[in-house]
N, C-alpha and C. Protein backbone atom coordinates (compact mmCIF):
# COMPACT_ATOMS: atom_id res chain seq x y z
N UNK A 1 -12.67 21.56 50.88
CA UNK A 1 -11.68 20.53 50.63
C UNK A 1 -12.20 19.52 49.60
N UNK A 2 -13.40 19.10 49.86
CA UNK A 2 -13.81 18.18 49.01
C UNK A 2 -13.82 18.81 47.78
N UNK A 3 -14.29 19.95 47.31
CA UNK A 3 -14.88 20.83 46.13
C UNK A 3 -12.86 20.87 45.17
N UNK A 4 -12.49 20.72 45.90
CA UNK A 4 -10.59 20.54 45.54
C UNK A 4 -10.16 19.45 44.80
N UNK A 5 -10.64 18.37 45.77
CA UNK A 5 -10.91 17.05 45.21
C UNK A 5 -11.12 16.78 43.94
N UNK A 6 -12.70 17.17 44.06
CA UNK A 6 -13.57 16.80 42.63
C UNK A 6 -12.90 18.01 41.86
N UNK A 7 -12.35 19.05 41.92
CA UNK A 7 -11.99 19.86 40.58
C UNK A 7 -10.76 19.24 40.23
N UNK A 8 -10.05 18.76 40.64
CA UNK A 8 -8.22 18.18 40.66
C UNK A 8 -8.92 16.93 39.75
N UNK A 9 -10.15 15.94 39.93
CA UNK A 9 -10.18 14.52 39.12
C UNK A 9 -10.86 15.29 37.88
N UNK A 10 -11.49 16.38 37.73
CA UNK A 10 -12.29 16.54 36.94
C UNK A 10 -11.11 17.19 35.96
N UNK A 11 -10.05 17.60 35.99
CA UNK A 11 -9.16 18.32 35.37
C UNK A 11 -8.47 17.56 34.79
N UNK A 12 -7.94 16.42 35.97
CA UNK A 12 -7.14 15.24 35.35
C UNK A 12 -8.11 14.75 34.39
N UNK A 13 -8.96 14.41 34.62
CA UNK A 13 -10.37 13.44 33.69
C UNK A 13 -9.88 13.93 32.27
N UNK A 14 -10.47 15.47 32.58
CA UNK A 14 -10.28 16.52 31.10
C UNK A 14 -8.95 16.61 30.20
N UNK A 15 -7.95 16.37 31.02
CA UNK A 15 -6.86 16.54 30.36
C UNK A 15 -6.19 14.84 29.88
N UNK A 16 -6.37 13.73 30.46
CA UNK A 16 -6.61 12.61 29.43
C UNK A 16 -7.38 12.44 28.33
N UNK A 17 -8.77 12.94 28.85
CA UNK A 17 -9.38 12.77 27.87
C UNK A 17 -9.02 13.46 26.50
N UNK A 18 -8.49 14.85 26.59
CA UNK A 18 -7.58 15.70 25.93
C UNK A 18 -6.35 14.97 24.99
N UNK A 19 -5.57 14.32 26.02
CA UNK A 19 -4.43 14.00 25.55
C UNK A 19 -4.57 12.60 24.67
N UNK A 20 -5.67 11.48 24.90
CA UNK A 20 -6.24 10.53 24.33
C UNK A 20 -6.78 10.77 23.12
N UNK A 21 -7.59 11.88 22.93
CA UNK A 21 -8.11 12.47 21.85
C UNK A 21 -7.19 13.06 20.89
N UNK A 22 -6.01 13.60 21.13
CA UNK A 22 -4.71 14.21 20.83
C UNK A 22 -3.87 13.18 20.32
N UNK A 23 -3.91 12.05 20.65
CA UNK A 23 -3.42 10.18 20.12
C UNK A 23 -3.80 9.94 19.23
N UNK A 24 -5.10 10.28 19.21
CA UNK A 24 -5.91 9.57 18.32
C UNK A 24 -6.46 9.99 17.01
N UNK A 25 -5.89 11.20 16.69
CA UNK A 25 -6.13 12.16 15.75
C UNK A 25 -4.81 12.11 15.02
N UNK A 26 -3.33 11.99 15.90
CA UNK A 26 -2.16 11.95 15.44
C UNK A 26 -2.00 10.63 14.94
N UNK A 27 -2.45 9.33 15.19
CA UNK A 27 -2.08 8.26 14.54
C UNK A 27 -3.16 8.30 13.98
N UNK A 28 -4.80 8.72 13.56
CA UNK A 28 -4.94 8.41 12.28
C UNK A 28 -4.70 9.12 11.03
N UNK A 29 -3.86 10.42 11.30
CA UNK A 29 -3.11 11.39 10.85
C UNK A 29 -1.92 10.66 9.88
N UNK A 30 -1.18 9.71 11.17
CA UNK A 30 -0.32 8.74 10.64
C UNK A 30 -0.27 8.14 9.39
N UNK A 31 -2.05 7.05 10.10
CA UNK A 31 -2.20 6.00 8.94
C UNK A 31 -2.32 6.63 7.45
N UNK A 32 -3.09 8.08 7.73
CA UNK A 32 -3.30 8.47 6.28
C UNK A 32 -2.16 8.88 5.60
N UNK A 33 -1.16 9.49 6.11
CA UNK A 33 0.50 9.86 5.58
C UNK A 33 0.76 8.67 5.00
N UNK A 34 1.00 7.49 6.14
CA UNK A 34 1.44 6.20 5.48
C UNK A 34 0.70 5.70 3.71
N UNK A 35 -0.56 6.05 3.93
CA UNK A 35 -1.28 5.92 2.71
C UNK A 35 -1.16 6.33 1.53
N UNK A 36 -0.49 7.59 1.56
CA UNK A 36 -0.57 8.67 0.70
C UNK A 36 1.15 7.94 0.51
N UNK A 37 1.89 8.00 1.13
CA UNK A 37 3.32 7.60 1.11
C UNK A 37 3.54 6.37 0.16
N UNK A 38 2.57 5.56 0.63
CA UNK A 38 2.34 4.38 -1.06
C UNK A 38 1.53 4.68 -1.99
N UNK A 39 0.77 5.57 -1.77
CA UNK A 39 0.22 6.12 -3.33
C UNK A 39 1.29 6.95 -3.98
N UNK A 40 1.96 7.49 -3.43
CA UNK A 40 3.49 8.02 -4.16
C UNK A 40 4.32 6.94 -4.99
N UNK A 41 4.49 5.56 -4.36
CA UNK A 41 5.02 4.81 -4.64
C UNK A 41 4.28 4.20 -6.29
N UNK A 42 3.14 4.03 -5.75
CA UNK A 42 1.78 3.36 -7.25
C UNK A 42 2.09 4.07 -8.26
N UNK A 43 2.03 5.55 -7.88
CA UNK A 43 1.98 6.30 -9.32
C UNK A 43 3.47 6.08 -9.86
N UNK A 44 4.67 6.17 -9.29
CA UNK A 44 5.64 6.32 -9.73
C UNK A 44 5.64 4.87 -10.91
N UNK A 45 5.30 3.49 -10.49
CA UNK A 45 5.07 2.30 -10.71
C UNK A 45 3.79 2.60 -11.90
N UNK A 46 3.20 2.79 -11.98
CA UNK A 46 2.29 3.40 -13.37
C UNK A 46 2.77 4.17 -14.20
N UNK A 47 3.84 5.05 -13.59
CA UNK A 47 5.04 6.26 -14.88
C UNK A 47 5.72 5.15 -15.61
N UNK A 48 6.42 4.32 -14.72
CA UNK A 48 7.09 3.12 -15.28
C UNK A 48 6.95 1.80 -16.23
N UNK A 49 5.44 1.80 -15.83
CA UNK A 49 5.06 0.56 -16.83
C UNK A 49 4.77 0.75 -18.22
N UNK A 50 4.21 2.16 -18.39
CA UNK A 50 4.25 1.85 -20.13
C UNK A 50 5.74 2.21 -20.92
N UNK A 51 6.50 2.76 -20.55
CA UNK A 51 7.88 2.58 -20.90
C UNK A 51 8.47 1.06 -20.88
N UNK A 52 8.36 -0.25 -19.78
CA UNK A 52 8.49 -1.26 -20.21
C UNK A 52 7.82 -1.94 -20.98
N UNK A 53 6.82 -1.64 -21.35
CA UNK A 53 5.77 -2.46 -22.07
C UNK A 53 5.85 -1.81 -23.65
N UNK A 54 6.32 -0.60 -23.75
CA UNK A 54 6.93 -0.99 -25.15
C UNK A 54 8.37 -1.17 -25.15
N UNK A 55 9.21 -1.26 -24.46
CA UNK A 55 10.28 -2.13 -25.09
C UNK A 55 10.04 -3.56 -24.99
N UNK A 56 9.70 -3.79 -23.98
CA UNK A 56 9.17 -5.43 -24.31
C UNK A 56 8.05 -5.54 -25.85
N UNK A 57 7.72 -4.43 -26.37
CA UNK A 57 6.41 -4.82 -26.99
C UNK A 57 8.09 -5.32 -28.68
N UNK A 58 8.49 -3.96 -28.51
CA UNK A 58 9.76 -4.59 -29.31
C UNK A 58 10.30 -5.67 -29.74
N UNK A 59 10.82 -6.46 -29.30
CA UNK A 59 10.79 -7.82 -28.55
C UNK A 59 10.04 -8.80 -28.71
N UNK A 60 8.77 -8.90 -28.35
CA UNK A 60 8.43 -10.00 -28.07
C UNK A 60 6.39 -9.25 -28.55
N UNK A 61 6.36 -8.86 -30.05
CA UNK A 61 5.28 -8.02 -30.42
C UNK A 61 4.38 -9.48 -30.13
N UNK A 62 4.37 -10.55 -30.44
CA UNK A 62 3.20 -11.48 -30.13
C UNK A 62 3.18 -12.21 -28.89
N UNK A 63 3.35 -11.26 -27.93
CA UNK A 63 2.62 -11.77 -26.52
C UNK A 63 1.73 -10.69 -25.93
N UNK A 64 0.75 -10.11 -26.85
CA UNK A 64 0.41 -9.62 -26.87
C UNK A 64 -0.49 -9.47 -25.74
N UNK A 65 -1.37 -10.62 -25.24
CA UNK A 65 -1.86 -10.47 -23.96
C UNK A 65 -1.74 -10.36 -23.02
N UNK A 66 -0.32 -10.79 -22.76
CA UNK A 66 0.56 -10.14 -21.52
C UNK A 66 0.95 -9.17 -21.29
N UNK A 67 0.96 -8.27 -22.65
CA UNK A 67 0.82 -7.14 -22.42
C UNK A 67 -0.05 -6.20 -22.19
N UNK A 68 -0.86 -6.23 -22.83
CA UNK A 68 -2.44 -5.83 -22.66
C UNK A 68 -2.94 -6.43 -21.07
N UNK A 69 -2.11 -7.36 -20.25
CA UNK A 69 -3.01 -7.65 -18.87
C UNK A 69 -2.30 -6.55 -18.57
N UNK A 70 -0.95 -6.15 -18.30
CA UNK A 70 -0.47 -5.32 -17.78
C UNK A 70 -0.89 -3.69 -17.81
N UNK A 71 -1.45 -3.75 -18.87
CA UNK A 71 -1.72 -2.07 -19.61
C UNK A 71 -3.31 -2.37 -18.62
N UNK A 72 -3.81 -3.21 -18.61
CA UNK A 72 -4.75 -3.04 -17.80
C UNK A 72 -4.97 -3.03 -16.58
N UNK A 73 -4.18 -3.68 -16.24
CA UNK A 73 -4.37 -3.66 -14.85
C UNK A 73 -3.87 -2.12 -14.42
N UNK A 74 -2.42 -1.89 -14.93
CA UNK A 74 -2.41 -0.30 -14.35
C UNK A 74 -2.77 0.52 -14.81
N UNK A 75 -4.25 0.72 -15.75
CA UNK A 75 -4.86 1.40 -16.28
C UNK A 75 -6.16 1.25 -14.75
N UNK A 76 -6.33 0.32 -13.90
CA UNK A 76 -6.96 -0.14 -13.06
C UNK A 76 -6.96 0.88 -12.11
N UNK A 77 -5.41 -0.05 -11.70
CA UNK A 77 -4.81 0.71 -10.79
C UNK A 77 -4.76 2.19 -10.22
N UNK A 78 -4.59 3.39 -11.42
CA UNK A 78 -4.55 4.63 -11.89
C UNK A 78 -6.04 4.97 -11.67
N UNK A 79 -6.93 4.44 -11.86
CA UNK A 79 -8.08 4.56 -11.77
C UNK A 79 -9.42 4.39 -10.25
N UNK A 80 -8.36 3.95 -9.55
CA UNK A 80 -8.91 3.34 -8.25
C UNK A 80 -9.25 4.45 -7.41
N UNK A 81 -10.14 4.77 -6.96
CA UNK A 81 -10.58 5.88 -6.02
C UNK A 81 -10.68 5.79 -4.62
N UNK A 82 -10.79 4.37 -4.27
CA UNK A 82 -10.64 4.04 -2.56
C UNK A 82 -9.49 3.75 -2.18
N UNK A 83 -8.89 3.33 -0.71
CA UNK A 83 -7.63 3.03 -0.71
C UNK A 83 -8.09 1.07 -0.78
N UNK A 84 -9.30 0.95 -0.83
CA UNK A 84 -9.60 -0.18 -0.74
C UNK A 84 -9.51 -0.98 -2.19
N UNK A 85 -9.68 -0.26 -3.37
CA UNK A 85 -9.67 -0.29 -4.49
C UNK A 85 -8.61 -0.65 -4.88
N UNK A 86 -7.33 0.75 -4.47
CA UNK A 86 -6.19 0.48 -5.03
C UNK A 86 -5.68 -0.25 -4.49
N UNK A 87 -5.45 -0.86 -2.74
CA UNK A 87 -5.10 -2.08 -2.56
C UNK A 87 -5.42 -3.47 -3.45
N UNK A 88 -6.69 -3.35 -3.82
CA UNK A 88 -7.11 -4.44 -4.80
C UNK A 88 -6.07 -4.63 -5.88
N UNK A 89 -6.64 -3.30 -7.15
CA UNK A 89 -5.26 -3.16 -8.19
C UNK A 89 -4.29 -2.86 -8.11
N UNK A 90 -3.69 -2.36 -6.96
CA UNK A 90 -1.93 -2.42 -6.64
C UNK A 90 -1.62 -4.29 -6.91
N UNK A 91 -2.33 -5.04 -6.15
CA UNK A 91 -2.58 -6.76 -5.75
C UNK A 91 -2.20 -7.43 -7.55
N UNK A 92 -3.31 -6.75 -8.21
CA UNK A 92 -3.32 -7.20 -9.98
C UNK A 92 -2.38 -7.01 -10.43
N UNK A 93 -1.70 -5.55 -10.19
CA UNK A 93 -0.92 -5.41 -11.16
C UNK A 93 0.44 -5.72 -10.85
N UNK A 94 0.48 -5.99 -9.43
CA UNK A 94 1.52 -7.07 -9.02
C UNK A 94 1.94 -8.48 -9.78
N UNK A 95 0.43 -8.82 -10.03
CA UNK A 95 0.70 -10.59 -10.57
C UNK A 95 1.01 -10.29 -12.06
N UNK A 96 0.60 -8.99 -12.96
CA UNK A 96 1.04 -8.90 -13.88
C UNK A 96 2.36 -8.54 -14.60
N UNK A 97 2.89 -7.57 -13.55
CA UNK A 97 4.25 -7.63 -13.48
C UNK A 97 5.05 -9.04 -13.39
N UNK A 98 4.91 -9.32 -13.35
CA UNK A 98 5.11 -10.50 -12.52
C UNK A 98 5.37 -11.78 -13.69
N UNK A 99 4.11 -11.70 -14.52
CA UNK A 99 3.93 -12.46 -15.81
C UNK A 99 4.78 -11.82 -16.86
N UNK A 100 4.97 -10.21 -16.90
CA UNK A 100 5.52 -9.59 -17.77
C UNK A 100 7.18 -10.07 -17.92
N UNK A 101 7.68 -10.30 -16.56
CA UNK A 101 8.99 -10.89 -16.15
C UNK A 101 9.62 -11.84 -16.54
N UNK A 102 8.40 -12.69 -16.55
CA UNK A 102 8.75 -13.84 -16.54
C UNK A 102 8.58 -13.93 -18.56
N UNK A 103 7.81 -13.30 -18.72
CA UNK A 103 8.04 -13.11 -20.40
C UNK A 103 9.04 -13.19 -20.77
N UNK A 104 9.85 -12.05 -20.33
CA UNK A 104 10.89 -11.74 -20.53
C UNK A 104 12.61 -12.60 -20.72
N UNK A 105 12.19 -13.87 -19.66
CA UNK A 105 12.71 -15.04 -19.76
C UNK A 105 13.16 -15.09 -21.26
N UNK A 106 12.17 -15.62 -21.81
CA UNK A 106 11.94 -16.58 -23.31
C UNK A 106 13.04 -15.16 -23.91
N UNK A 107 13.16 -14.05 -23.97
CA UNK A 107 13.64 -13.18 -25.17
C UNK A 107 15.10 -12.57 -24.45
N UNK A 108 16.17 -13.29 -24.56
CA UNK A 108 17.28 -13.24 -24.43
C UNK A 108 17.87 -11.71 -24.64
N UNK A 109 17.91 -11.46 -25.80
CA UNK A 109 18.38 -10.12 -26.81
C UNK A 109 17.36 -8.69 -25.66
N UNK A 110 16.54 -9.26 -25.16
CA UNK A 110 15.70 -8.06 -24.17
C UNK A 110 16.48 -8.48 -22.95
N UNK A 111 16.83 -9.01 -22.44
CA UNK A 111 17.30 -8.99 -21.21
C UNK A 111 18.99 -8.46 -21.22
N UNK A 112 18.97 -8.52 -22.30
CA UNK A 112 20.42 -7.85 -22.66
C UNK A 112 20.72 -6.36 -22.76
N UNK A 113 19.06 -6.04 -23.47
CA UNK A 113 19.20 -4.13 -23.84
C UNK A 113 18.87 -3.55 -22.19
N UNK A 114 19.96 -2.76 -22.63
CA UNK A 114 20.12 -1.56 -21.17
C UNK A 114 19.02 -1.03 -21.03
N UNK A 115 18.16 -0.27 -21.72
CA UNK A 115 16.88 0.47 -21.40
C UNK A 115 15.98 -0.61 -20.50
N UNK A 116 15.79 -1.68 -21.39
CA UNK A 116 14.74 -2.48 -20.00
C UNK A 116 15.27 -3.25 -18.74
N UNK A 117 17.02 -3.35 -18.85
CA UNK A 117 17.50 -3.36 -17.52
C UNK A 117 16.93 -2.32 -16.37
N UNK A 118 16.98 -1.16 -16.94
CA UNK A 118 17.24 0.06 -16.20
C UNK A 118 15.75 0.11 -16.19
N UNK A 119 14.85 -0.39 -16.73
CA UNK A 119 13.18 -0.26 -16.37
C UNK A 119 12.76 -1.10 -15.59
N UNK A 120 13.62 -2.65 -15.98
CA UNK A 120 13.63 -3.26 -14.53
C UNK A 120 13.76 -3.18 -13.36
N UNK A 121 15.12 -2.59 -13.76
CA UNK A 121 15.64 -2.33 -11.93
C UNK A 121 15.00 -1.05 -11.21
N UNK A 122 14.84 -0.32 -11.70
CA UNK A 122 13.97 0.67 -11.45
C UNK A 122 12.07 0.46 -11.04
N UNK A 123 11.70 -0.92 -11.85
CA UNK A 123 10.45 -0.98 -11.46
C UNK A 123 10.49 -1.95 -9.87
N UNK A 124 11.68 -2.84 -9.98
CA UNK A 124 11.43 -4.05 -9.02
C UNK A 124 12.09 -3.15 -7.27
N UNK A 125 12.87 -1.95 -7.65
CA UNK A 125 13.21 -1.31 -6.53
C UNK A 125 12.00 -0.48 -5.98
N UNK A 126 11.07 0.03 -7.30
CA UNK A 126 9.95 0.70 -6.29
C UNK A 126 8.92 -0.51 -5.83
N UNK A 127 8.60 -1.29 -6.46
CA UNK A 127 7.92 -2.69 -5.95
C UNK A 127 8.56 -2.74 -4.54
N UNK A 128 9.87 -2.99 -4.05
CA UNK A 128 10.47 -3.28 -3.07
C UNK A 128 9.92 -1.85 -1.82
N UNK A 129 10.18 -1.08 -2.32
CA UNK A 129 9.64 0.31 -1.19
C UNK A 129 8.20 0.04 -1.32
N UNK A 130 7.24 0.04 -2.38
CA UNK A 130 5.73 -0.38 -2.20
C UNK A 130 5.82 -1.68 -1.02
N UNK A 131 6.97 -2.41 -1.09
CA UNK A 131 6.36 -3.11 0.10
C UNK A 131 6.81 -2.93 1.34
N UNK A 132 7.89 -2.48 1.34
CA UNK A 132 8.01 -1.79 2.65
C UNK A 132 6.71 -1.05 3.25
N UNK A 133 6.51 -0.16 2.03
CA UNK A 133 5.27 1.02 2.40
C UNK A 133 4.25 0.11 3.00
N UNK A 134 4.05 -0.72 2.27
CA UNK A 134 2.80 -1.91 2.72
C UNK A 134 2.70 -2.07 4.12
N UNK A 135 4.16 -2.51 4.75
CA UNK A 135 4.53 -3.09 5.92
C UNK A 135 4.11 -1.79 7.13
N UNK A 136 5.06 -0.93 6.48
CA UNK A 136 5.01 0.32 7.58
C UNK A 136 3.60 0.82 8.13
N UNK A 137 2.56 0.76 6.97
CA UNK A 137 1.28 1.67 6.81
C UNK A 137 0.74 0.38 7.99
N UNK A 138 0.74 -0.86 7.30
CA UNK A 138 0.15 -1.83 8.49
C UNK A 138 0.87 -1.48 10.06
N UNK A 139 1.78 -1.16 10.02
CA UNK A 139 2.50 -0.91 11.63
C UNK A 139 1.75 -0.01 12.37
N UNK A 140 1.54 1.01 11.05
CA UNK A 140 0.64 1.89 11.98
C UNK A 140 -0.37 2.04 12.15
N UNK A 141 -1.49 1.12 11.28
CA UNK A 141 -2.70 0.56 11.41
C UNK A 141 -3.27 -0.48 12.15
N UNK A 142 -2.01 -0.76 12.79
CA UNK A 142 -2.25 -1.75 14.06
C UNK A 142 -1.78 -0.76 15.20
N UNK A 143 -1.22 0.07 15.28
CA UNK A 143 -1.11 1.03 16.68
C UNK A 143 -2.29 1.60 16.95
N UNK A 144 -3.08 2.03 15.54
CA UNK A 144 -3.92 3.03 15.79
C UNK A 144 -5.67 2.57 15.88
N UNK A 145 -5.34 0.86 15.33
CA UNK A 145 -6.64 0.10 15.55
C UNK A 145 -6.61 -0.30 17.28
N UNK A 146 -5.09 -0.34 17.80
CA UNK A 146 -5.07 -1.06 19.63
C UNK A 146 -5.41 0.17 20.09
N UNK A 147 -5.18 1.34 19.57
CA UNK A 147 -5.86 2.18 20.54
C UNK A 147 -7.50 2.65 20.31
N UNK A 148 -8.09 2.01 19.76
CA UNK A 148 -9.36 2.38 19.08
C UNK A 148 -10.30 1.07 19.90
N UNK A 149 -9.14 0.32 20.12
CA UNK A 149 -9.45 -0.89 20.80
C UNK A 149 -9.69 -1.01 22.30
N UNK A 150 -8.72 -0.64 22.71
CA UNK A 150 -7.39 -1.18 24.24
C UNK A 150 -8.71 -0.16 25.11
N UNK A 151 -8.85 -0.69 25.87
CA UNK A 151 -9.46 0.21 27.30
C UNK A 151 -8.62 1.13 27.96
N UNK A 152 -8.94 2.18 28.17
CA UNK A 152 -10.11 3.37 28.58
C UNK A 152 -10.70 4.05 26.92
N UNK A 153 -8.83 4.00 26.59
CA UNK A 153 -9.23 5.05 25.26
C UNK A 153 -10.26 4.65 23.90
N UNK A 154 -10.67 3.23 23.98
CA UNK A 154 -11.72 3.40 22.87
C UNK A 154 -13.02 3.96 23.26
N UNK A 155 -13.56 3.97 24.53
CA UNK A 155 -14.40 5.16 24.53
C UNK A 155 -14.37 6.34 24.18
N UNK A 156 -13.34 6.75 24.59
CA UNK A 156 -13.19 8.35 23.98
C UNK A 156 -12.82 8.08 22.33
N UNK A 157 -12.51 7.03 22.15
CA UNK A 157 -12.33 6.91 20.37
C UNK A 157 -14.03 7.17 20.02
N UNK A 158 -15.43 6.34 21.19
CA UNK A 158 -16.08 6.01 20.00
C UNK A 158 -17.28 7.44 20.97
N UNK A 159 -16.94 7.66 21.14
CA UNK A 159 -17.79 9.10 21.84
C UNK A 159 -17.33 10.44 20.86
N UNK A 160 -15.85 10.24 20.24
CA UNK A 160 -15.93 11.20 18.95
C UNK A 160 -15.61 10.99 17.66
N UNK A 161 -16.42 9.17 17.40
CA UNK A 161 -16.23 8.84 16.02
C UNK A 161 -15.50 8.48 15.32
N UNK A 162 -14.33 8.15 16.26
CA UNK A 162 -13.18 7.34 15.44
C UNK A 162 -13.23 5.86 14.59
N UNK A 163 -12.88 5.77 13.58
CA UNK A 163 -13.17 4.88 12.45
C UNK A 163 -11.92 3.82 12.96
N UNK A 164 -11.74 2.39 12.29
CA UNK A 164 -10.99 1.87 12.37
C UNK A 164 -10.33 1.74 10.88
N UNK A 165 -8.97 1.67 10.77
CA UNK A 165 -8.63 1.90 8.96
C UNK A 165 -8.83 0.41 8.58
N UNK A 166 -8.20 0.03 7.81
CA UNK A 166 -8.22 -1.11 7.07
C UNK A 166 -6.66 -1.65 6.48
N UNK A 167 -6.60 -2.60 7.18
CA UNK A 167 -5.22 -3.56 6.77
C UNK A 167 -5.17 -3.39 5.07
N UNK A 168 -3.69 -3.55 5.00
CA UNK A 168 -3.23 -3.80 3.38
C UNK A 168 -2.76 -5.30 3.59
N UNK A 169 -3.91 -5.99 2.71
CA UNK A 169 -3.62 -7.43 3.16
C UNK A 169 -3.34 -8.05 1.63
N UNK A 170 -2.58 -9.26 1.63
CA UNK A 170 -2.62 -9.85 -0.08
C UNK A 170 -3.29 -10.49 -0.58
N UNK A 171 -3.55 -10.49 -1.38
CA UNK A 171 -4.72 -11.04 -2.57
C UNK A 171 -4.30 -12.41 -2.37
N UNK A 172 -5.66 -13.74 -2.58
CA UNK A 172 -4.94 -14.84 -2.81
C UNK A 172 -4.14 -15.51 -3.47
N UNK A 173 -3.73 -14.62 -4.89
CA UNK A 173 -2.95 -15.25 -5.67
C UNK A 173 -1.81 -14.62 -5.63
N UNK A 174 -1.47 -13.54 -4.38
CA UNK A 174 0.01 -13.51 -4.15
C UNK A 174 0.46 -14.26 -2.86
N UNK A 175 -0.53 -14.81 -2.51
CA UNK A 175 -0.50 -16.08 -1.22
C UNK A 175 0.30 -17.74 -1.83
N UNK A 176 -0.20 -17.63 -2.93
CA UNK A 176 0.68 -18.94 -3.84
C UNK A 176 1.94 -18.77 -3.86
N UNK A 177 2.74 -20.07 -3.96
CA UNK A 177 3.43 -20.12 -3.94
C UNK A 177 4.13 -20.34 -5.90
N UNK A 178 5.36 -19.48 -5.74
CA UNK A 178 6.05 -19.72 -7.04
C UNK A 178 6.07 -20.70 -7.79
N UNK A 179 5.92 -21.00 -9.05
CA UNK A 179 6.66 -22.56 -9.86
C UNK A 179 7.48 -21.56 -10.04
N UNK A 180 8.78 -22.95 -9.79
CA UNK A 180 10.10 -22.65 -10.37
C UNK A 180 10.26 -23.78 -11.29
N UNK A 181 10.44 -23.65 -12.52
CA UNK A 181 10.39 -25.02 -13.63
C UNK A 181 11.74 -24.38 -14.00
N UNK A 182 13.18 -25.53 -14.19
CA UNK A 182 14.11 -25.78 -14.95
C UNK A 182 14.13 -26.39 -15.99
């Protein structure tokens, strides 16, 4: 009877431990989909920028360094090999976009031509899913850090090496706040 006992906890034991391990492989399975799901987004956002940057170059040929931040940064960006990296230059080439926009202000006759409408709206809608993506990937980098965390299961996280990922967090200078000058 007893020998019943101990095989019935030792089974249950085995088969949490099973099914915990089975968690924990599927959400960091997750986080990495989520990852890859905004690196879909980056590259598309790197197809896009040198198509605006010469019609703006059209336009507005002596702002030249605003353009050149931009060509660099997603020359950065494109170039980033960690997800830690490209969080960095995804961050840059945010604020450069950003400057490029606001260029765009000053040159009337460009905000008028259809091609850089349609490069606009097209860049600021994948910006918009990059941040969704941002949001989501963190959703699931906080499920999969509480269980790496939360008691019983981070033992069995750290008895077979489970890593914790890393937040997509913002740079300080997308922590500032806007000037709006009229």
């Amino acid at each position: 009877m007893v020998w019943i006992i101990i095989a019935v906890v030792v089974v249950l034991l085995i088969l949490y431990v099973m099914g915990t391990y089975n968690t924990l492989v599927r959400l960091r399975n997750r986080v990495k989909d989520q990852w890859a799901q905004i690196e879909v987004l980056l590259k598309r956002r790197a197809d896009l920028i040198p198509n605006l940057v010469e019609t703006v170059k059209g336009y507005a040929s002596h702002e030249k360094t605003t353009l050149e931040g931009v060509i660099e940064a997603r020359n950065k960006a494109i170039s980033a090999t960690t997800p830690e990296a490209e969080m960095k230059a995804s961050g840059e080439l945010s604020q450069a976009i950003s400057r490029l926009f606001a260029l765009t202000e000053a040159y009337p006759d460009l905000k008028a031509n259809t091609n850089f409408v349609d490069l606009q709206n097209n860049l600021k809608e994948t910006e918009d899913k990059i941040s969704f993506g941002r949001q989501f990937y963190n959703d699931t980098v906080l499920k999969y850090k509480d269980k790496l965390e939360m008691f019983p299961s981070n033992i069995i996280a750290s008895i077979f090496g489970f890593k914790p990922e890393l937040f997509f967090e913002a740079s300080e200078a997308d922590r500032e706040v806007p000037k709006v000058q009229f």
